[in-house]
Protein backbone atom coordinates (compact mmCIF):
# COMPACT_ATOMS: atom_id res chain seq x y z
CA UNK A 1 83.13 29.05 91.24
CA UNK A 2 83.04 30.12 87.82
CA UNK A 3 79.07 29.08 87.45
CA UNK A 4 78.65 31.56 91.02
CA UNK A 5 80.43 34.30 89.21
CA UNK A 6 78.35 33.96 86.05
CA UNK A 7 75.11 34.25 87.64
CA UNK A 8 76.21 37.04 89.75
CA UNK A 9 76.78 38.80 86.24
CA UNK A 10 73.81 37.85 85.25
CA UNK A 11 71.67 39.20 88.25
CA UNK A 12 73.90 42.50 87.80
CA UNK A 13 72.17 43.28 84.21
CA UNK A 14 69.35 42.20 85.37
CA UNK A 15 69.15 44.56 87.81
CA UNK A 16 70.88 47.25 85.31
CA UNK A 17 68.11 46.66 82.42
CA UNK A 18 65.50 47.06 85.66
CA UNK A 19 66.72 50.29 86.97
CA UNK A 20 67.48 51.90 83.44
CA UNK A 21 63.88 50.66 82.81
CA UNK A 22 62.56 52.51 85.83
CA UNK A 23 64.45 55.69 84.94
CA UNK A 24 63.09 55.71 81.66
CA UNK A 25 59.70 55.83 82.71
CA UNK A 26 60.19 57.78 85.15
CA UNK A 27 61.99 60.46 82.78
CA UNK A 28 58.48 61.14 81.45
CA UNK A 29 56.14 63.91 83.40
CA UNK A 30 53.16 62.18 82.68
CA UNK A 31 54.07 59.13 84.14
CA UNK A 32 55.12 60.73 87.53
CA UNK A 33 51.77 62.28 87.55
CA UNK A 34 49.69 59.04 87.31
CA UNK A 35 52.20 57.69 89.78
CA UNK A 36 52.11 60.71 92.01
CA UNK A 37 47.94 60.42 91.72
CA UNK A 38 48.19 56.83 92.47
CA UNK A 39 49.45 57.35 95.91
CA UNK A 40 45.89 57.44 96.92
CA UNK A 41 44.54 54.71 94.53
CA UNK A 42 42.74 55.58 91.17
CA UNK A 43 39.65 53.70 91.24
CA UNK A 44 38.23 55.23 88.45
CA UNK A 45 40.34 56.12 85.20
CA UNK A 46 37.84 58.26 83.62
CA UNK A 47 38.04 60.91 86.20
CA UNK A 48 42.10 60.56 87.01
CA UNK A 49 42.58 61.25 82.99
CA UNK A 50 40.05 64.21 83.05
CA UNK A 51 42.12 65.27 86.75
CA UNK A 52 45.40 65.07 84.76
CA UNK A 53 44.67 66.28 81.91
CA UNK A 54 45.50 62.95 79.71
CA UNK A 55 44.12 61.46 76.60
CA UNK A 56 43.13 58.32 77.04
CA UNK A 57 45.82 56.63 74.76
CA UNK A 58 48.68 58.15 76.48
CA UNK A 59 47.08 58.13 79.60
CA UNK A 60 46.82 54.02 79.48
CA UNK A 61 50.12 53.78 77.56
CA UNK A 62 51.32 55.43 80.46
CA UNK A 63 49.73 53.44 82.78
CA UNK A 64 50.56 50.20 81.28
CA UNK A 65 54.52 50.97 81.70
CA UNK A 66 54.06 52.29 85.28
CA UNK A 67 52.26 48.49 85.61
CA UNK A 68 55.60 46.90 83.39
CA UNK A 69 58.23 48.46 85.78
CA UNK A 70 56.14 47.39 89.12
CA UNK A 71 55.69 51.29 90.34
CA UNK A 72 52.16 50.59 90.52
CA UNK A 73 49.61 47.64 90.93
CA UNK A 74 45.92 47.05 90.16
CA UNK A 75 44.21 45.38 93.57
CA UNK A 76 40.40 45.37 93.34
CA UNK A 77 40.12 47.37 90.73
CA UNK A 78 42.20 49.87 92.01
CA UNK A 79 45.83 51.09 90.97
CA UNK A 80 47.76 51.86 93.71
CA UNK A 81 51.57 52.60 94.43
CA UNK A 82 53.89 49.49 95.08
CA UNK A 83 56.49 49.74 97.87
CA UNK A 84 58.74 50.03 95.24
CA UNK A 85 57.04 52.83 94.00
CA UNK A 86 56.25 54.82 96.96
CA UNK A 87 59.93 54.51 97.59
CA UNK A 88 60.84 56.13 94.26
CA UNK A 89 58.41 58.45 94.09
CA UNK A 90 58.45 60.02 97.93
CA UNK A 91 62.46 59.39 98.39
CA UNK A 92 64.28 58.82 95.72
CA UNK A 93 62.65 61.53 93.19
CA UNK A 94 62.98 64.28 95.62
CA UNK A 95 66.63 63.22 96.36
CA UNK A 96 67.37 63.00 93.11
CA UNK A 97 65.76 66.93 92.75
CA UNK A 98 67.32 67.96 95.93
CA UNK A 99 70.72 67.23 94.24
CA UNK A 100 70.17 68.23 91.09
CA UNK A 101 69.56 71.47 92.68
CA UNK A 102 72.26 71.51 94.85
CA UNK A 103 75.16 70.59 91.32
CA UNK A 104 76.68 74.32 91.96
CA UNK A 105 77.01 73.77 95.71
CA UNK A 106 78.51 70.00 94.70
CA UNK A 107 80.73 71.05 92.42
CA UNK A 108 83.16 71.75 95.14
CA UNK A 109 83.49 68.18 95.44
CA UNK A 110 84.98 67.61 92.42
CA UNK A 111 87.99 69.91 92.80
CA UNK A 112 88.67 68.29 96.39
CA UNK A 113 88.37 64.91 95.34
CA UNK A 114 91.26 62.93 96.48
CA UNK A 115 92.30 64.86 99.23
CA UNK A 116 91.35 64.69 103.07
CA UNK A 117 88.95 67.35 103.29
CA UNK A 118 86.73 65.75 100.54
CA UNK A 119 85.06 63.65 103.01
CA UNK A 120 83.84 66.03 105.51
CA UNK A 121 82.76 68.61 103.38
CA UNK A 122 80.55 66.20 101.75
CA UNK A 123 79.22 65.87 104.56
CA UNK A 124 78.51 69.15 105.50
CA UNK A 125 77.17 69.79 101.90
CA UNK A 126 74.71 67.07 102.48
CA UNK A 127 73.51 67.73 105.40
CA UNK A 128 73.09 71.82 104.84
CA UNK A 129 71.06 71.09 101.31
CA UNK A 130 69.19 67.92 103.04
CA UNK A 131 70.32 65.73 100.55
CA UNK A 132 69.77 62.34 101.33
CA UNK A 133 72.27 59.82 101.43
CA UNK A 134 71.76 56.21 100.53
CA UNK A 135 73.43 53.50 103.21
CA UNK A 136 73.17 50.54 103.93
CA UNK A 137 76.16 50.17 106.21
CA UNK A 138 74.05 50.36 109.15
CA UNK A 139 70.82 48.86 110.34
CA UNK A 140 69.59 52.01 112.32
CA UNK A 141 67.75 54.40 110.15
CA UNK A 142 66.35 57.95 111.61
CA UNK A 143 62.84 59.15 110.89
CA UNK A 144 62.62 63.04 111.32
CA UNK A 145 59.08 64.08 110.69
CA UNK A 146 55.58 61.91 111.07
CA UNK A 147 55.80 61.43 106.94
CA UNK A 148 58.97 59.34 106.96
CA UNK A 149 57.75 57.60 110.14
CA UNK A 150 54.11 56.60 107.85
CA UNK A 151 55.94 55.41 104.78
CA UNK A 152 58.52 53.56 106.86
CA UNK A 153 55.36 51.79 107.79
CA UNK A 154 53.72 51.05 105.39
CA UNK A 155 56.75 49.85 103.33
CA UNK A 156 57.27 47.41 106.33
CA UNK A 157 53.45 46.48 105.81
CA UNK A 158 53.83 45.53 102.51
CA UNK A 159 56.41 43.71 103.03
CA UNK A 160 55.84 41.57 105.98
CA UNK A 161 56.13 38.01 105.41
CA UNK A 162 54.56 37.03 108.68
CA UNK A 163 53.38 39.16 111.12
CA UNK A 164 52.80 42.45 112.16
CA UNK A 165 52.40 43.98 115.89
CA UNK A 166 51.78 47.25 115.84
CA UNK A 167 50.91 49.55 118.75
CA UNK A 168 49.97 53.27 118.07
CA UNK A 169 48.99 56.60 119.46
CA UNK A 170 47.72 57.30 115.49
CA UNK A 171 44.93 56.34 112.97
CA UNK A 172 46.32 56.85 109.68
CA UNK A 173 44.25 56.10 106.65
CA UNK A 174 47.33 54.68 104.15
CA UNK A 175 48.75 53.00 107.21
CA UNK A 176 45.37 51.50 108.01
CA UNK A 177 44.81 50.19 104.26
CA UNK A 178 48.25 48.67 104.00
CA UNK A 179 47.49 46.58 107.60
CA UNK A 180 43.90 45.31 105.45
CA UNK A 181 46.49 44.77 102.79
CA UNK A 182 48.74 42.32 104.40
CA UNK A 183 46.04 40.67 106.57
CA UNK A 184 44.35 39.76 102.96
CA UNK A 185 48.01 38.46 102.16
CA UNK A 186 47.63 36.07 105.25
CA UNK A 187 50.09 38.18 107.18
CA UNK A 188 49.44 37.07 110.91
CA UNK A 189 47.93 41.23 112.28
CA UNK A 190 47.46 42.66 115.95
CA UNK A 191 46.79 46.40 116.67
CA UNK A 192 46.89 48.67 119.53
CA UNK A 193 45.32 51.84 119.87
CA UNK A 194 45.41 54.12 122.76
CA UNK A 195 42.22 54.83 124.56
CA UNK A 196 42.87 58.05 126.03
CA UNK A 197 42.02 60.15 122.80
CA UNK A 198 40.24 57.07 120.98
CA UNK A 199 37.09 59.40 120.45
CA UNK A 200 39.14 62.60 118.91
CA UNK A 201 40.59 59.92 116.54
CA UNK A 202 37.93 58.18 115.31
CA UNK A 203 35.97 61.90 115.18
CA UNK A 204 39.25 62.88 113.14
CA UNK A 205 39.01 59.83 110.87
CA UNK A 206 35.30 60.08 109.94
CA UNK A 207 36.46 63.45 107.89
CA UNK A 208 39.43 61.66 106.04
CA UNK A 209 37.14 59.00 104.95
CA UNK A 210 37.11 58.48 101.78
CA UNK A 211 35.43 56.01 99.39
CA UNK A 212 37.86 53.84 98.94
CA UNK A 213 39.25 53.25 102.48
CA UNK A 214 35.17 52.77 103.34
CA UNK A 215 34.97 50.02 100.69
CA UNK A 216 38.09 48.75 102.49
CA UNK A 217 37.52 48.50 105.78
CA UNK A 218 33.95 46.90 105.28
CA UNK A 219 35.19 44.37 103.27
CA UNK A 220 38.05 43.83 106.30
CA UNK A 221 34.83 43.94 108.61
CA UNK A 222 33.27 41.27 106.70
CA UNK A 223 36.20 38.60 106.81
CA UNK A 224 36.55 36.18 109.24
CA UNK A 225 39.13 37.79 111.37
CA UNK A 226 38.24 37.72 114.36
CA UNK A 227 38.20 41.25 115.73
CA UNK A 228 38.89 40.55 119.21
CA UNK A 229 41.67 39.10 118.71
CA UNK A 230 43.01 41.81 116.22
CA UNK A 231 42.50 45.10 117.93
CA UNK A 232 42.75 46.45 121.38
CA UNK A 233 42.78 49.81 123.54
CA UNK A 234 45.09 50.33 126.46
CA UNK A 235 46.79 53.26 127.44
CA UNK A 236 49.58 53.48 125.12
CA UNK A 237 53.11 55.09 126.37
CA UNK A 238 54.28 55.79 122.63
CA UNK A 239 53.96 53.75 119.36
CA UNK A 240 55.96 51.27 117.97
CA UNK A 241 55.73 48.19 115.51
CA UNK A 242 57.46 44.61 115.44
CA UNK A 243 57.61 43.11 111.80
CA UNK A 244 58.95 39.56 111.16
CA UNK A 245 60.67 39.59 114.47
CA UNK A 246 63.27 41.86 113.42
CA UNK A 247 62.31 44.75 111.80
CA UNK A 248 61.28 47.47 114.44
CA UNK A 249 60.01 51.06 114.42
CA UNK A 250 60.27 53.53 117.73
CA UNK A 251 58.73 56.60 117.96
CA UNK A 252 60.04 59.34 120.37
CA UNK A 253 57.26 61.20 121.29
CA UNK A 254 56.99 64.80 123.60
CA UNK A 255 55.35 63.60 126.51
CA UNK A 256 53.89 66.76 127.36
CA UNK A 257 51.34 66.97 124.37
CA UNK A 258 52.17 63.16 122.54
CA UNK A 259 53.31 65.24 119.48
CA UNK A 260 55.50 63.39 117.16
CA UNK A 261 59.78 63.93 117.87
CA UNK A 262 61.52 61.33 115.98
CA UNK A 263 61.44 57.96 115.44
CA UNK A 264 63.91 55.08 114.57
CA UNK A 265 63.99 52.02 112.40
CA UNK A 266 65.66 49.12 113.39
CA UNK A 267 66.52 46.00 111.96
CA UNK A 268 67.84 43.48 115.02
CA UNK A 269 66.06 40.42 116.26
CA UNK A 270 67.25 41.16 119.49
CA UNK A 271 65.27 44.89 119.86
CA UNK A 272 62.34 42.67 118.57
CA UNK A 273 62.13 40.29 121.50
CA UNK A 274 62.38 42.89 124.10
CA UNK A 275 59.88 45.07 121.96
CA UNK A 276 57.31 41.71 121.45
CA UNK A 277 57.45 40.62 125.41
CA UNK A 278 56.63 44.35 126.52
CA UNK A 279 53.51 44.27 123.39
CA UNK A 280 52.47 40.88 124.83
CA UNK A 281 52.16 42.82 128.13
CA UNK A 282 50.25 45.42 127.33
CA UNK A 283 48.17 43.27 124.79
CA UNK A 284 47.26 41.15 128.28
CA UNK A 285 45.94 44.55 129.62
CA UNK A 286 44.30 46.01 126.87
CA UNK A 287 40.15 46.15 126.48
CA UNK A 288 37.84 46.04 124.13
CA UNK A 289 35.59 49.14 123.51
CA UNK A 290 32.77 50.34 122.05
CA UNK A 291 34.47 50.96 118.67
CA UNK A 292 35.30 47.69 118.20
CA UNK A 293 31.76 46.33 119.16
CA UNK A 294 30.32 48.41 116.03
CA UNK A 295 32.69 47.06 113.94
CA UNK A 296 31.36 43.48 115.31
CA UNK A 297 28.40 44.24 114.40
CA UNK A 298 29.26 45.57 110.94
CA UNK A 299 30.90 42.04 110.57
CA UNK A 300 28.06 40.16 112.41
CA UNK A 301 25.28 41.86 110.11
């Protein structure tokens, strides 16, 4: 017992020296700017310090505790965001300025505290400033805009430990490059696109392109995955994903025009059977196309 409690206390300051670490670094404008311009991947440092404005020792100093804390990573030459990072820098940084904003409004809290209307005006204060609060009391998390719904995704991506089905009525360039990320992890991929606006999409993508993701997805064209049995097209009701056969995403999509709602993320192995035997269905009907057959023969050549 007393050897359990002692290593709990020791994982505690562990976890204490990590997050003051973080917060330290992330105190610094600098830093937050070669985070923030590593949400896209900085391939080339030369032109990110001219972009930012940097010298090149406090631009690598910089860099080098970004790289310490694990907000960033360098993956073929490229520094890119971790999932940790792309959490703090797209939720917890603009929660954290959201309520810093918001200390007037909050101050009301502290002269209720203790008394029975503390709790639901906190919530009300909350939810009127948009202030994010941090649960974990519940495995059912709500996605209100297509952003949250793309780094939810992602974050799952990078995270996998075995497989990923995912089915969707979008191409998205990050979500794309995290899905080359894991299947060069060994992460076990399938994909489903929609066919009936395959050609606006892939027109769409040509002008979001950049050199990077092109790099990327000829080297994924190049492995030996074999394409057929990682990507198909079927008519596609709305999109969802099935992680590790238990995390889950469900969009909610307006049928009339297939324009994003809202969309959920679940953690229950029970939502990810049901969700894997209707994917195995439509992954039965789906076809190849003629998208895929260039990519063959990108691979092939």
């Amino acid at each position: 017992m007393e050897r359990y409690e002692t290593q709990t206390i020791e994982e505690d300051q562990t976890s204490q020296r990590e997050l003051a670490a973080i917060l330290r670094v992330l105190s610094r404008p600098d830093t937050v700017k070669i985070l923030s311009r590593a949400e896209t991947g900085i391939s080339n440092s030369t032109y990110a310090m001219e972009e930012l404005n940097l010298t090149p020792k406090k631009y690598y100093y910089r860099l080098n505790e970004l790289l310490g804390t694990d907000l960033i990573t360098k993956r073929n030459g490229v520094y890119r965001q971790t999932a940790l990072g792309r959490i703090m820098y797209g939720r917890f940084l603009p929660a954290m300025g959201k309520t810093i904003d918001a200390k007037n409004e909050l101050g009301i809290l502290d002269e209720l505290e203790g008394t029975k209307l503390e709790s639901e005006v906190r919530k009300r204060i909350e939810e009127e400033l948009g202030i994010p609060v941090f649960e974990n009391s519940t495995n059912v998390k709500l996605l209100g805009d297509y952003e949250s719904l793309a780094i939810e995704a992602i974050d799952l991506y990078d995270s996998a430990e075995e497989s990923v089905l995912l089915a969707s009525n979008y191409i998205d360039v990050r979500v794309m490059e995290a899905c080359f990320r894991s299947v060069d992890r060994g992460i076990t991929n399938r994909l489903i696109v929609d066919k009936k606006s395959l050609l606006s999409k892939i027109q769409s993508l040509r002008g979001m392109l950049s050199l990077t993701f092109t790099k990327t997805i000829i080297n994924f064209a190049s492995s030996k995955v074999d394409l057929k049995e990682f990507l198909k097209f079927v008519d596609l009701p709305y999109t969802f994903c099935i992680v590790d056969g238990h995390h889950n995403i469900i969009e909610l999509s307006n049928t009339l025009n297939n324009s994003f709602i809202v969309a959920l993320s679940i953690d229950d192995r029970g939502v990810s059977e049901k969700l894997t035997k209707f994917y195995e269905k439509l992954w039965k009907a789906g076809k190849t196309n003629a998208a895929l057959n260039i990519l063959d023969s990108i691979k092939s050549s």
